[in-house]
Protein backbone atom coordinates (compact mmCIF):
# COMPACT_ATOMS: atom_id res chain seq x y z
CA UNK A 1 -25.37 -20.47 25.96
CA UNK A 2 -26.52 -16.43 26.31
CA UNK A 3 -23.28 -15.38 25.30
CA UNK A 4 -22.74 -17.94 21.87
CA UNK A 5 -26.15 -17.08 20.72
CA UNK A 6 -25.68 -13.10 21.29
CA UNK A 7 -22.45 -13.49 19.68
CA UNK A 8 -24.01 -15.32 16.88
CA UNK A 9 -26.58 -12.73 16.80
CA UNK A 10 -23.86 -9.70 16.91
CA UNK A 11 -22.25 -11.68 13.73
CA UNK A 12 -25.48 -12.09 11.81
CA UNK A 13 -25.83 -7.96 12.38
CA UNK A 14 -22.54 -7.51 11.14
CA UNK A 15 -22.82 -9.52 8.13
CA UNK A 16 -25.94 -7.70 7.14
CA UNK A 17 -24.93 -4.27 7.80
CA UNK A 18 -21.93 -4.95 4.84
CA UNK A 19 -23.10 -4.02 1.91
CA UNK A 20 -21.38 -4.56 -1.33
CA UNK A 21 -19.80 -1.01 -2.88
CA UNK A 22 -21.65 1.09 -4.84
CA UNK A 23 -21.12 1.42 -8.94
CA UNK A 24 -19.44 4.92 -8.10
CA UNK A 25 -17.45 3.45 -5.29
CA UNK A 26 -16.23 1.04 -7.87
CA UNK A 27 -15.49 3.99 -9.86
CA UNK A 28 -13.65 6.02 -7.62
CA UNK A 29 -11.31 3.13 -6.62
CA UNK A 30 -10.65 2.06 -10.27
CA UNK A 31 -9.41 5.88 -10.82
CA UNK A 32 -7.50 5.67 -8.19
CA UNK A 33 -5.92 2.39 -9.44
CA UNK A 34 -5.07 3.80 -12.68
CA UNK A 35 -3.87 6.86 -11.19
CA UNK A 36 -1.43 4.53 -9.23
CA UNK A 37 -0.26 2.88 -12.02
CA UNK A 38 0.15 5.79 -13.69
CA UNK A 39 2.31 7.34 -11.42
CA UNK A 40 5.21 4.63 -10.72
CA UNK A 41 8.08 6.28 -10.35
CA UNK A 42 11.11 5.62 -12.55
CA UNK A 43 14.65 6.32 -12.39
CA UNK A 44 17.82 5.96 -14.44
CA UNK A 45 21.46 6.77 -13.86
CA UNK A 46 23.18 5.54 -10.69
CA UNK A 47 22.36 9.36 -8.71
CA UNK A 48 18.80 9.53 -10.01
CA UNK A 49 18.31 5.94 -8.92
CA UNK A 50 20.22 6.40 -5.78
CA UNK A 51 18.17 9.90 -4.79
CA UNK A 52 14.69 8.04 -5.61
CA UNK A 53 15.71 5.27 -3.84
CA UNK A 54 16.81 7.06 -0.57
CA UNK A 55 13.09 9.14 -1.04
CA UNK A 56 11.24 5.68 -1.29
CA UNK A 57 13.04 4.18 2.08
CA UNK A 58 12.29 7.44 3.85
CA UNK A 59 8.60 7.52 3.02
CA UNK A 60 8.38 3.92 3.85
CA UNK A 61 10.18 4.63 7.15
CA UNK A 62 7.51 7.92 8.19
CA UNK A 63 4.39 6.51 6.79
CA UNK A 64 4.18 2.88 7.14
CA UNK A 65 2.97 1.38 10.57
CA UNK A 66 5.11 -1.60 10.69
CA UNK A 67 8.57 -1.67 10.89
CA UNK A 68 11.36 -1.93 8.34
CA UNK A 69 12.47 -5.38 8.01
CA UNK A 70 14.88 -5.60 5.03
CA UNK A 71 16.01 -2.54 2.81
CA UNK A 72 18.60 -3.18 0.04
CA UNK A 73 19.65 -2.23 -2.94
CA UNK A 74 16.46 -3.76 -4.93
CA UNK A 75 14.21 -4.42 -1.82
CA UNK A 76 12.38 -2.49 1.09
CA UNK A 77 10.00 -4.36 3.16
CA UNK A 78 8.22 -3.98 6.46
CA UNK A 79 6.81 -6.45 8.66
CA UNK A 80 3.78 -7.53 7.65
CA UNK A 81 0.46 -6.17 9.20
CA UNK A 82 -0.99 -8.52 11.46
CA UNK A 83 -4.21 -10.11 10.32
CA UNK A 84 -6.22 -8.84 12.91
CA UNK A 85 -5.21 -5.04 12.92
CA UNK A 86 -5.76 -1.60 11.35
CA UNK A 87 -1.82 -1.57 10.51
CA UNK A 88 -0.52 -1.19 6.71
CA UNK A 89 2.93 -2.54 5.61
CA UNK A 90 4.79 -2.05 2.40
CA UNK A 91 6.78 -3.37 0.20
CA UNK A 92 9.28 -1.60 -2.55
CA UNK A 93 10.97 -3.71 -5.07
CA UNK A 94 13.47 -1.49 -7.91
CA UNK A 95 12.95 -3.36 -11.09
CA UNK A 96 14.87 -2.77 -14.09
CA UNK A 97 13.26 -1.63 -17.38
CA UNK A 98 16.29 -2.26 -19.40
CA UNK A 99 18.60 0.21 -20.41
CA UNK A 100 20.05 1.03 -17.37
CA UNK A 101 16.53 2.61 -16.35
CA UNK A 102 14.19 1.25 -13.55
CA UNK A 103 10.93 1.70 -12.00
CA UNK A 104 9.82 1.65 -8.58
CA UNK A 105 7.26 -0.13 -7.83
CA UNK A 106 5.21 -0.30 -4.26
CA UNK A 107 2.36 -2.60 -2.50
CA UNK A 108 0.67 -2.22 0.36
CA UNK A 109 -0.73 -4.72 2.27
CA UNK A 110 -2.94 -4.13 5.39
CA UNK A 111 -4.55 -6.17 8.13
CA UNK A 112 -8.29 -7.24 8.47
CA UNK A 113 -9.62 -3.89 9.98
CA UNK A 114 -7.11 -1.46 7.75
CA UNK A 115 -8.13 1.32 5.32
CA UNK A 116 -10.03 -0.29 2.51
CA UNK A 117 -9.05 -0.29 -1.53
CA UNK A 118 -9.38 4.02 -1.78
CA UNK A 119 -7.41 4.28 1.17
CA UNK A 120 -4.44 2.27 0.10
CA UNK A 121 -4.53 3.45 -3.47
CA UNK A 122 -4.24 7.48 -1.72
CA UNK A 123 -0.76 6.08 -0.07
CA UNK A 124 0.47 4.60 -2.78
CA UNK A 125 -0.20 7.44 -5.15
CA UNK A 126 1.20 9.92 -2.01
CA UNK A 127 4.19 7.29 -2.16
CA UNK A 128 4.39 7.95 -5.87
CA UNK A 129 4.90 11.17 -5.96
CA UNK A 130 7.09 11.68 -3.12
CA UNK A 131 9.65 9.73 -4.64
CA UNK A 132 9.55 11.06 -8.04
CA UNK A 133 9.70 14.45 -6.95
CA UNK A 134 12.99 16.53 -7.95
């Protein structure tokens, strides 16, 4: 009975020690957004897309904590991050534009106790730019 009300009381702390994000937290996260989305990389040609590509599956490969679990032509895709972990996974999907051209596009997707919104938006923009560097 000690322990369920302590951990009940441990919740309750936690609960109220979360505090919704600040106006210029909101801020900060939308420019990072935008910056994001701003930055997709693109490619077009078969040795533009194939150099891009190769960049995108490396960065994956050094700065994702899960595991690859598919890479193909279109697709690159860790494991997931478990629910109940720090861990961030990605996926990379090459969609066409038309015109022979395509953009690369990348998610991230993290586990209860990962890096919040700002943190995720920083390695997508990283991911950005490392793979449309020349």
């Amino acid at each position: 009975m000690k322990l369920s009300i302590l951990s009940a009381a441990l919740a309750l702390g936690l609960v109220a020690c979360a505090s919704p994000p600040t106006p210029a937290e909101k801020a900060a996260v939308n420019a990072k957004r935008t910056e994001a989305a701003r930055t997709i990389p693109t490619c077009s040609g078969e040795k533009d897309c194939a150099a891009k590509w190769e960049r995108a599956q490396l960065w994956v490969a050094k700065n994702s904590d899960m595991k690859l679990q598919i890479t193909t032509s279109v697709l690159i895709q860790t494991f997931s991050a478990p629910r109940e972990s720090d861990s961030v996974g990605f996926t990379v999907t090459k969609e066409p534009t038309g015109d022979g051209a395509y953009r690369i596009l990348a998610r991230a997707d993290a586990g209860t106790y990962g890096p919040g919104l700002s943190s995720l938006f920083d390695r997508l923009i990283a991911f950005n730019r490392a793979v449309a560097a020349n």
